[in-house]
Protein backbone atom coordinates (compact mmCIF):
# COMPACT_ATOMS: atom_id res chain seq x y z
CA UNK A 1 92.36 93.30 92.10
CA UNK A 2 94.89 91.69 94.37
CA UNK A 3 94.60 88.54 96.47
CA UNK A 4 93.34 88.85 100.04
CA UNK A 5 90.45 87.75 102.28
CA UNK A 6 87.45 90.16 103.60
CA UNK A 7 85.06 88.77 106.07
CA UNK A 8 81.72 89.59 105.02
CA UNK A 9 81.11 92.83 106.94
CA UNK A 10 78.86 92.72 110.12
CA UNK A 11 79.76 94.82 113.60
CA UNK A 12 82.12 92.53 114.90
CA UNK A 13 84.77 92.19 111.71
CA UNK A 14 84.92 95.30 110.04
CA UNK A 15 86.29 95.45 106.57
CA UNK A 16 90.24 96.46 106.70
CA UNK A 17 92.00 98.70 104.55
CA UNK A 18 88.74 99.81 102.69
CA UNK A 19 88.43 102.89 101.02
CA UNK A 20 84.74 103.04 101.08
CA UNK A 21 83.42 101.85 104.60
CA UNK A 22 80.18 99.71 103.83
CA UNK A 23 77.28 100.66 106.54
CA UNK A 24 77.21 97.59 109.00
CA UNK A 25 72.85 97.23 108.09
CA UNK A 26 73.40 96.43 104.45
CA UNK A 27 74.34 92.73 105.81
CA UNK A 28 72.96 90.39 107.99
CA UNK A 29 75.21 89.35 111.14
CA UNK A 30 75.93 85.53 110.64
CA UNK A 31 75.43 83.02 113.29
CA UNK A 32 75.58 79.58 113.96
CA UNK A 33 71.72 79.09 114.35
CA UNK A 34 70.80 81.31 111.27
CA UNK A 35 73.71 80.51 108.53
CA UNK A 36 73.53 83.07 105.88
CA UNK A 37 71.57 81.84 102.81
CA UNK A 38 73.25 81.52 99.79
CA UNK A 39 71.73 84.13 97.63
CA UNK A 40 72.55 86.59 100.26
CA UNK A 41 76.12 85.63 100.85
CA UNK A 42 76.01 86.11 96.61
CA UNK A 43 74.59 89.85 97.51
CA UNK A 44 76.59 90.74 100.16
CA UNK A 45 79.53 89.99 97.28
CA UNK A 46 77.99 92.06 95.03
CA UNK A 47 77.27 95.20 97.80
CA UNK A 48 81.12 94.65 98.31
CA UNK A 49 82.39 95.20 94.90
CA UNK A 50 79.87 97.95 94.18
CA UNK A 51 81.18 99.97 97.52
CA UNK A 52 84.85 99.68 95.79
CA UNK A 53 85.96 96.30 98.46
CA UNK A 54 90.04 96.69 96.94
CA UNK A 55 93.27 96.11 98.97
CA UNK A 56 96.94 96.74 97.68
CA UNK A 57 97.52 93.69 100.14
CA UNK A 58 98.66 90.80 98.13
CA UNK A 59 99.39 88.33 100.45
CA UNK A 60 98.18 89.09 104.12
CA UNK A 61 100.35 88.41 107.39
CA UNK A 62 97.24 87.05 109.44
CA UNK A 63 94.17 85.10 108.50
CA UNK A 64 91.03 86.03 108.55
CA UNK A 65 89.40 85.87 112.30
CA UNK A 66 85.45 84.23 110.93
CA UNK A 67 87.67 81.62 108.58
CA UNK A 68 86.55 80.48 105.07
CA UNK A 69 82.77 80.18 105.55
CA UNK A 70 82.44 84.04 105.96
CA UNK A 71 85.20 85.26 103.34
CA UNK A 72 85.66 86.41 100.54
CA UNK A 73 89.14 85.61 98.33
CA UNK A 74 90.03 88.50 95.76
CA UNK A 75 93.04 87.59 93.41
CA UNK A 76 94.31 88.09 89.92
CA UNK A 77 94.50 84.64 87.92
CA UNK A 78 98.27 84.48 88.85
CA UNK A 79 97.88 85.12 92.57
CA UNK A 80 94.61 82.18 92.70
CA UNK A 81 96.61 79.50 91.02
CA UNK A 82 99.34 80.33 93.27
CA UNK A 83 97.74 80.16 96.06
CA UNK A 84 96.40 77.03 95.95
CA UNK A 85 93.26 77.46 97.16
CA UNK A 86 89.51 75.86 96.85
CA UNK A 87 86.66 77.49 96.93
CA UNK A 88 82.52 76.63 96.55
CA UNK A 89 81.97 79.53 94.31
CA UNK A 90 83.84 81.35 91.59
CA UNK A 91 83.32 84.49 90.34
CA UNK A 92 85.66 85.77 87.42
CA UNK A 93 85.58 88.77 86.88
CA UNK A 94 85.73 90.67 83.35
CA UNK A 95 85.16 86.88 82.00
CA UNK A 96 84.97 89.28 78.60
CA UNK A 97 88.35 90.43 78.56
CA UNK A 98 91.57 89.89 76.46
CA UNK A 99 93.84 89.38 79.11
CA UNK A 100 92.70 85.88 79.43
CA UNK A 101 94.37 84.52 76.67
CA UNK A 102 97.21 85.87 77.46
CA UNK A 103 96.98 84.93 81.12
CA UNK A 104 96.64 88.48 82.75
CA UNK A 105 98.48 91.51 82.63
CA UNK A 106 101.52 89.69 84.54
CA UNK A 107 103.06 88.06 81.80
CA UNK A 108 106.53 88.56 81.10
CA UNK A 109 107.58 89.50 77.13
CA UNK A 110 109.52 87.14 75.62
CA UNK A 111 109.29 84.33 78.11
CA UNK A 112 109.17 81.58 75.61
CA UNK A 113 111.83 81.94 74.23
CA UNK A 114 113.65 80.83 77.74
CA UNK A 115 111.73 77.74 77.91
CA UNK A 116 113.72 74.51 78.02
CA UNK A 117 111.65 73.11 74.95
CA UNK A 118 112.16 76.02 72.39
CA UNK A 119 113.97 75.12 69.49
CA UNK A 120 116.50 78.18 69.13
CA UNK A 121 113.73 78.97 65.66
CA UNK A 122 112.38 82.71 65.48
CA UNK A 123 108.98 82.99 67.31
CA UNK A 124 106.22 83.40 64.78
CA UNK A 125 102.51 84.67 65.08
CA UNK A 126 101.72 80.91 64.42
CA UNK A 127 103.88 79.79 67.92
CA UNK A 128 102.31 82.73 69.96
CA UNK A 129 98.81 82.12 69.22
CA UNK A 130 99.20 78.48 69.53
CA UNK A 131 101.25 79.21 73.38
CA UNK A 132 98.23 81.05 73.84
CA UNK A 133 95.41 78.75 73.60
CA UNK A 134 97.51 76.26 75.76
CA UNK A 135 97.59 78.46 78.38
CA UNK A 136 94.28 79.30 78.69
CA UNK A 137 93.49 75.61 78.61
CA UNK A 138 95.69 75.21 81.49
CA UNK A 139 94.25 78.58 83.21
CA UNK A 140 90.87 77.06 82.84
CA UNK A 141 91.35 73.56 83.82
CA UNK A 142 93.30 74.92 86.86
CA UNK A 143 90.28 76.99 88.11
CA UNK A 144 87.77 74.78 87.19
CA UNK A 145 89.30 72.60 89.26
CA UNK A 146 89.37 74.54 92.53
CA UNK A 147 85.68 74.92 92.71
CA UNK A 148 82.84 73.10 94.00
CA UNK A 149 79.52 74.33 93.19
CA UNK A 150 79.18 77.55 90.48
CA UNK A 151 80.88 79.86 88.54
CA UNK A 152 79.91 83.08 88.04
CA UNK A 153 80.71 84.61 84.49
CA UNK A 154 80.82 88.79 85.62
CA UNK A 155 81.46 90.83 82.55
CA UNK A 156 81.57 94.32 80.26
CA UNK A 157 80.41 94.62 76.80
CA UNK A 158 83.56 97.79 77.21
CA UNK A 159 86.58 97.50 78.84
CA UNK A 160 88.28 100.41 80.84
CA UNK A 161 89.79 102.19 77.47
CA UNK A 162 85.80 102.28 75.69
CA UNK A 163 86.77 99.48 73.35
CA UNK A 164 84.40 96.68 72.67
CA UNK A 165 85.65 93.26 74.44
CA UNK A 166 86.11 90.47 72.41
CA UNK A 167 88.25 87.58 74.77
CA UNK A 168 88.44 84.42 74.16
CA UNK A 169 85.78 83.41 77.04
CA UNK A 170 82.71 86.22 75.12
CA UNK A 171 81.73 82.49 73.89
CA UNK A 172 81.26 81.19 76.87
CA UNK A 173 79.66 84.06 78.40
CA UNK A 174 77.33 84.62 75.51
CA UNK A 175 76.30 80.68 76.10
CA UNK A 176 76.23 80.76 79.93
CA UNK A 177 73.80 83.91 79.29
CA UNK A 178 71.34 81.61 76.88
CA UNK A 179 71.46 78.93 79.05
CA UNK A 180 70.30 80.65 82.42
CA UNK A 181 67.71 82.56 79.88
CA UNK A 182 66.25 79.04 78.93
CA UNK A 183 66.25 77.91 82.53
């Protein structure tokens, strides 16, 4: 998914660049005398991703018009970090995945080896898997700390190819999934 901001649809902002308009009565019109609860900014989300919400936009020219209360952010892991940004909620999205680890599909083969600190030794299995879990520590502290309330684990027991999904953040999801069952 690349990075851009949607305002939540209603009949004044209408979603740009969609592929698949979203009827304007599936979500309530916000307003400074009725905010729009929680749980239904959470389904409005939802309704968006289900109706196929994408844009090939990475970075757009303007902002959006209703500003950060009534927006949504999509962005790859790369495009997040680099932007900067803060936001109440988080939701990652195939939390199950591989790519993770590795930190996305965007990483560049061989770029260790053109690191200041390498030591001019052959790259073994050992040094990649080690690289690895460092940056997904990083990844993870980094987005932790841009948000302020919740993170939302989203994720598929198959990825895209029909393969079972086995990342290094199943754990998490498997515990996340316990602990709102025991709640």
């Amino acid at each position: 998914m690349s990075h851009s901001q949607f305002p939540i649809p209603n009949s004044q902002f209408p979603i740009p660049n969609s592929q698949f308009p979203i009827p304007n009565s599936q979500f309530p019109i916000p307003n400074s005398q009725f905010p729009i609860p929680n749980s239904q900014t959470i389904t409005n989300f939802i309704l968006m991703l289900r109706h196929g919400t994408v844009t090939a936009n990475p970075y757009p020219v303007r902002r959006s018009l209703t500003g950060a209360q009534n927006a949504v952010t999509l962005a790859t892991i790369f495009q997040y970090r680099a932007s900067r940004r803060f936001h109440r909620w988080h939701f990652w999205l195939d939390a199950s995945s591989h790519l993770w680890e590795i930190g996305g599909a965007a990483t560049l083969f061989g770029a260790p080896l053109f690191l200041k600190e390498w030591s001019g030794q052959p790259w073994t299995e050992e040094d990649r898997t080690k690289a690895d879990e460092q940056r997904l520590q990083r990844i993870l502290r980094d987005l932790l700390g841009r948000v302020g309330e919740r993170v939302y684990l989203c994720h598929s027991d198959l990825a895209v190819n029909g393969n079972d999904q086995s990342g290094p953040l199943l754990t998490l999801v498997g515990a996340a999934a316990d602990f709102t069952a025991d709640s």
